[in-house]
Protein backbone atom coordinates (compact mmCIF):
# COMPACT_ATOMS: atom_id res chain seq x y z
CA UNK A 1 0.00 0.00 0.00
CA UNK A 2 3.05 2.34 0.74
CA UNK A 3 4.25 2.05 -2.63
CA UNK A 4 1.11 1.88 -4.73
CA UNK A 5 -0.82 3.76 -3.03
CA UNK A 6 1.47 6.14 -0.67
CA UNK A 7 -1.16 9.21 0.04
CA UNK A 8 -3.62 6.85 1.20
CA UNK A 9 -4.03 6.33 4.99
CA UNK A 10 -2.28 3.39 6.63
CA UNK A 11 -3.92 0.53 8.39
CA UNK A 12 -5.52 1.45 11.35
CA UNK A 13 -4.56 -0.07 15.32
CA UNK A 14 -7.87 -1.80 15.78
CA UNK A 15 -7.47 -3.02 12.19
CA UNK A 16 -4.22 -4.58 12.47
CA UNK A 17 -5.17 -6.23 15.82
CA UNK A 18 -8.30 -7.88 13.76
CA UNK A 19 -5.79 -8.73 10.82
CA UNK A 20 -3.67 -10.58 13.71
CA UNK A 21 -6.54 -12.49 15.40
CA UNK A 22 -7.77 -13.46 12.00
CA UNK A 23 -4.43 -14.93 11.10
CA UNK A 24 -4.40 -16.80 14.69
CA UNK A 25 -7.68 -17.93 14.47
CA UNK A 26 -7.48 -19.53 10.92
CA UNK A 27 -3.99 -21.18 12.19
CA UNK A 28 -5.77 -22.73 15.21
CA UNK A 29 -8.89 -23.72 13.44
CA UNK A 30 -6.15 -25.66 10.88
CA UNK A 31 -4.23 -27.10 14.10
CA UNK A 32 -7.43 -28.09 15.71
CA UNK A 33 -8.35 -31.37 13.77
CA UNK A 34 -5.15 -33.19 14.58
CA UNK A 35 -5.44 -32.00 18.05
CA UNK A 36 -8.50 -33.46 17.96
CA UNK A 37 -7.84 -36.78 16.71
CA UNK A 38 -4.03 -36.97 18.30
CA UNK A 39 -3.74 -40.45 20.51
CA UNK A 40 -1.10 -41.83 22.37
CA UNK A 41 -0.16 -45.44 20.82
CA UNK A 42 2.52 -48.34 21.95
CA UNK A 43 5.08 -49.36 19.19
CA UNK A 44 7.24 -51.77 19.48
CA UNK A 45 7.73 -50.59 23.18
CA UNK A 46 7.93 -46.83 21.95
CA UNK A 47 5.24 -44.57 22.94
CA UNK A 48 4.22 -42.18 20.39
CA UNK A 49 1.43 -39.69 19.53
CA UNK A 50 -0.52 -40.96 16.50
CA UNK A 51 -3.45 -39.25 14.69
CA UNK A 52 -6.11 -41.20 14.24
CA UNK A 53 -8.57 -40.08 11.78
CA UNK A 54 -12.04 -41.59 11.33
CA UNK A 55 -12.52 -44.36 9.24
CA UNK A 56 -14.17 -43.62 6.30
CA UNK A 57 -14.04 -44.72 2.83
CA UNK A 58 -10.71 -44.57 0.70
CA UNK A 59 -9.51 -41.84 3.44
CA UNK A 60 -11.58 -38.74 2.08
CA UNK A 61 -11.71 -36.83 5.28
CA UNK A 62 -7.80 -37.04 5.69
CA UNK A 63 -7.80 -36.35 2.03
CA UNK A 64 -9.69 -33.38 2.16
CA UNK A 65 -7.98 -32.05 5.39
CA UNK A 66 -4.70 -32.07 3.69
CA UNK A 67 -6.22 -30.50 0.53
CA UNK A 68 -7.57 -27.83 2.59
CA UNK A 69 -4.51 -27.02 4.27
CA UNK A 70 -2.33 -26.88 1.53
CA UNK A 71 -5.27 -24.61 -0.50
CA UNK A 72 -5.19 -22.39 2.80
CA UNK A 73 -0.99 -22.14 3.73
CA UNK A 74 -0.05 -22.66 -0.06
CA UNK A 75 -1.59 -21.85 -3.01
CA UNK A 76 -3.27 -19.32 -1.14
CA UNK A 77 0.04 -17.19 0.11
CA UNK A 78 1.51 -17.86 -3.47
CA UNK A 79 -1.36 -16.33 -5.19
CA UNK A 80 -1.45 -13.26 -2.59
CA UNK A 81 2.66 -12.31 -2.80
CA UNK A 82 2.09 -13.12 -6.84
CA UNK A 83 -0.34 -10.82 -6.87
CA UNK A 84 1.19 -8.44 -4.67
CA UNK A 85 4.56 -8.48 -5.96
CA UNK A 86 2.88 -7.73 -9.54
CA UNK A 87 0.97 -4.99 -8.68
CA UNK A 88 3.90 -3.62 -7.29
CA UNK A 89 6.37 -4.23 -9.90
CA UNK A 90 4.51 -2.66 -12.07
CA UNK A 91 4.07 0.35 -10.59
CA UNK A 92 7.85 1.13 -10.30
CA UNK A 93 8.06 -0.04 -13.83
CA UNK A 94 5.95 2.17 -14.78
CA UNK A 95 7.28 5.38 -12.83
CA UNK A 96 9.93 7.68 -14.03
CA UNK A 97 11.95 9.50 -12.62
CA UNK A 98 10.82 13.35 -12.49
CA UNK A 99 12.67 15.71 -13.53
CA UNK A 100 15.61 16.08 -16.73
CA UNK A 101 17.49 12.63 -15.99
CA UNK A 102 20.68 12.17 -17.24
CA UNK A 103 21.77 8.72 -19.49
CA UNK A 104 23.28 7.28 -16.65
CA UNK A 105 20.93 8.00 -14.47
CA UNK A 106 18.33 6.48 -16.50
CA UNK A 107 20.07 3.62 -16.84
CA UNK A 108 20.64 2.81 -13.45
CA UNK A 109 17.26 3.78 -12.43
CA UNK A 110 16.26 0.69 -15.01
CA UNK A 111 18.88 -1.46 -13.40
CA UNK A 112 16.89 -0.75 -9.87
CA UNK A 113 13.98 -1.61 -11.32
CA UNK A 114 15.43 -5.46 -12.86
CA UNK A 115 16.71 -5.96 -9.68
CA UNK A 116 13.56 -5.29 -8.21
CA UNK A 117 11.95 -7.97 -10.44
CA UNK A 118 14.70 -10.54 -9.70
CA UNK A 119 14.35 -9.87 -5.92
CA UNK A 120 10.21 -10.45 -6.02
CA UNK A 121 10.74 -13.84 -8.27
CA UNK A 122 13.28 -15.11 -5.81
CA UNK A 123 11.37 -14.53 -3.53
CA UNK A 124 8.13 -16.52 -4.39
CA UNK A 125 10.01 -19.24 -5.90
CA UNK A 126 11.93 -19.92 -2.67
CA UNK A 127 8.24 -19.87 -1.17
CA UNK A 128 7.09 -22.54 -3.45
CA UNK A 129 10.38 -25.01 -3.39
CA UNK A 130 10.54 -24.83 0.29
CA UNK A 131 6.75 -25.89 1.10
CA UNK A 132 6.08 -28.19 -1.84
CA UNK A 133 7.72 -31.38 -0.68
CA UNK A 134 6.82 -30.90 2.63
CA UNK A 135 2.97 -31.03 0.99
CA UNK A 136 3.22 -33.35 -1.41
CA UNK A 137 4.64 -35.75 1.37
CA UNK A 138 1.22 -35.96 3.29
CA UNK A 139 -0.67 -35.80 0.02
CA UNK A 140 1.34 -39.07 -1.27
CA UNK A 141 0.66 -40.41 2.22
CA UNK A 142 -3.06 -40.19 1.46
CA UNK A 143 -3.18 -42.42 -1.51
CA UNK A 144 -0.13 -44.36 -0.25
CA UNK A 145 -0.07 -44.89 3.43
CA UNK A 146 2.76 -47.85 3.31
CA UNK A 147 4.99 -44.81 2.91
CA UNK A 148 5.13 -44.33 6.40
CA UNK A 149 6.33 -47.99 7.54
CA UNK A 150 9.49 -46.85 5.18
CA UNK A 151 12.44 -47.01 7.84
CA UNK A 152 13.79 -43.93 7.42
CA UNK A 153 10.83 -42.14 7.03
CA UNK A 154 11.20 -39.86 10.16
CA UNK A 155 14.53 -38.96 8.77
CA UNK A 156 12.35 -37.90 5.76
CA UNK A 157 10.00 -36.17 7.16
CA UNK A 158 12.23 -34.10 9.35
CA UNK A 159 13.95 -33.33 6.51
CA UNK A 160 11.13 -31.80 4.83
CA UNK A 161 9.72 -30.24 8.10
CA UNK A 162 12.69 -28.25 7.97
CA UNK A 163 13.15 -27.19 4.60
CA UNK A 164 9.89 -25.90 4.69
CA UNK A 165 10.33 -23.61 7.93
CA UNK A 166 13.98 -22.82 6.66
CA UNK A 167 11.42 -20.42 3.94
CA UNK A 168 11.11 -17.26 6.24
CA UNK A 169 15.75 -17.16 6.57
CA UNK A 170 15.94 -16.88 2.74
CA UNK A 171 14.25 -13.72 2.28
CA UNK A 172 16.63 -11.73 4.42
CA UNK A 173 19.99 -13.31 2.57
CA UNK A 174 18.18 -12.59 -0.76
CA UNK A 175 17.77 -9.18 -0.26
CA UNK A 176 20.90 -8.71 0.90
CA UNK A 177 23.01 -10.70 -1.34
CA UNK A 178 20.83 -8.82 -4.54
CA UNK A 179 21.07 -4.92 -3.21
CA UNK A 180 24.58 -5.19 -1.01
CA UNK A 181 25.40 -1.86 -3.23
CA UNK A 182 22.82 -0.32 -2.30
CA UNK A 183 23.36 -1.08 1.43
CA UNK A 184 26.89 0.06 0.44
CA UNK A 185 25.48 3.41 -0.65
CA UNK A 186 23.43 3.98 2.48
CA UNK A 187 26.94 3.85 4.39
CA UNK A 188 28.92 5.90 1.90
CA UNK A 189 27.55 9.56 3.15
CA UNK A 190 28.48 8.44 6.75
CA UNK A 191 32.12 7.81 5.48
CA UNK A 192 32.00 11.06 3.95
CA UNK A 193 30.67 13.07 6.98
CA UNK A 194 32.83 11.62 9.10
CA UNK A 195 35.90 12.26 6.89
CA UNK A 196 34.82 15.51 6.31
CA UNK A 197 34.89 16.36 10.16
CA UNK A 198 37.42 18.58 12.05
CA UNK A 199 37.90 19.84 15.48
CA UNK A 200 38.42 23.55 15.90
CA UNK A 201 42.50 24.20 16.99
CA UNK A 202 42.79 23.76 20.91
CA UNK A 203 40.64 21.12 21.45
CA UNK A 204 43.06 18.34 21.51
CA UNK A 205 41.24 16.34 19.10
CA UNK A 206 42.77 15.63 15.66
CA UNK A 207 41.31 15.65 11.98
CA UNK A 208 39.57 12.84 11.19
CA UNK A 209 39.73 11.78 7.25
CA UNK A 210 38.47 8.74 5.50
């Protein structure tokens, strides 16, 4: 909304408290069916926690859960920063620079605006390949549920578990790693200011320079 739309008034305090309990309540109304079923089970001498879902035919309720979820924590988010990130993008695109811009300056405002794009695209693919195995896993073990007698499927699983939440790191190192000159930039005028400073004669204090 800052960028598209920067005159118009920001979200409001009792709005962003409603956007937060929204979010919460969605997550916990997700959450709550395997809380619901959860059991506690003997294996081979191990005790574990289990979900048990009702039998029904050819497993449509765990079918549909899983559906559900990943329509809700998937498709859904990639849709909304797709959409987002589009709207965006082209907005910037689309906005020059005012005033009588040099060729280089031109140029480099263009160069802003590729990176830009390459940041956004990073971005939702590194959504997408993070959360897509870990998805695909409980949708395979819907049709196939041998899967999980596999011995090393905790390994597996864990695996996945953690690629998925290893999503929200990535966005920080990508935005770094693409616009490090520009964080570069930000620190140059400090460099300058400082070298720029001197002490008036008497104070015991010498000249700094860069």
């Amino acid at each position: 909304m800052a960028i598209v739309h920067p005159l118009q008034p920001r979200l409001s305090a009792p709005g962003t408290r409603a956007v937060i309990a929204g979010i919460w309540l969605v997550a916990l109304a997700l959450a709550f069916p395997q809380c619901f079923y959860s059991t506690i089970t003997m294996d081979e001498g191990a005790t574990k926690c289990v979900v048990a879902w009702p039998e029904d035919s050819g497993g449509k309720t765990l079918l549909l859960y899983h559906l559900v979820v990943i329509a809700l924590i998937y498709f859904l988010p990639l849709v909304v920063m797709f959409v987002a990130y589009s709207v965006i993008g082209l907005t910037l695109w689309r906005r020059s620079v005012p005033g009588h811009q040099a060729h280089g300056a031109n140029l480099r405002h263009l160069q802003a605006k590729k990176k830009f794009v390459k940041t956004m695209v990073l971005v939702v693919v590194t959504f997408a390949i993070c959360w897509l195995p870990y998805h695909l896993y409980f949708i395979l073990g819907t049709f196939q549920e041998d899967i999980y007698c596999h011995k090393f499927i905790q390994q597996v699983y864990l695996a996945l578990f953690w690629l998925a939440m290893s999503s929200t790191m990535y966005n920080p190192i990508i935005y770094c790693c693409l616009n490090r000159r520009d964080i570069q930039t930000i620190h140059k005028p400090n460099r300058a200011f400082v070298a720029q400073t001197s002490y008036p004669p008497g104070t015991g204090q010498k000249e700094v320079r860069d």
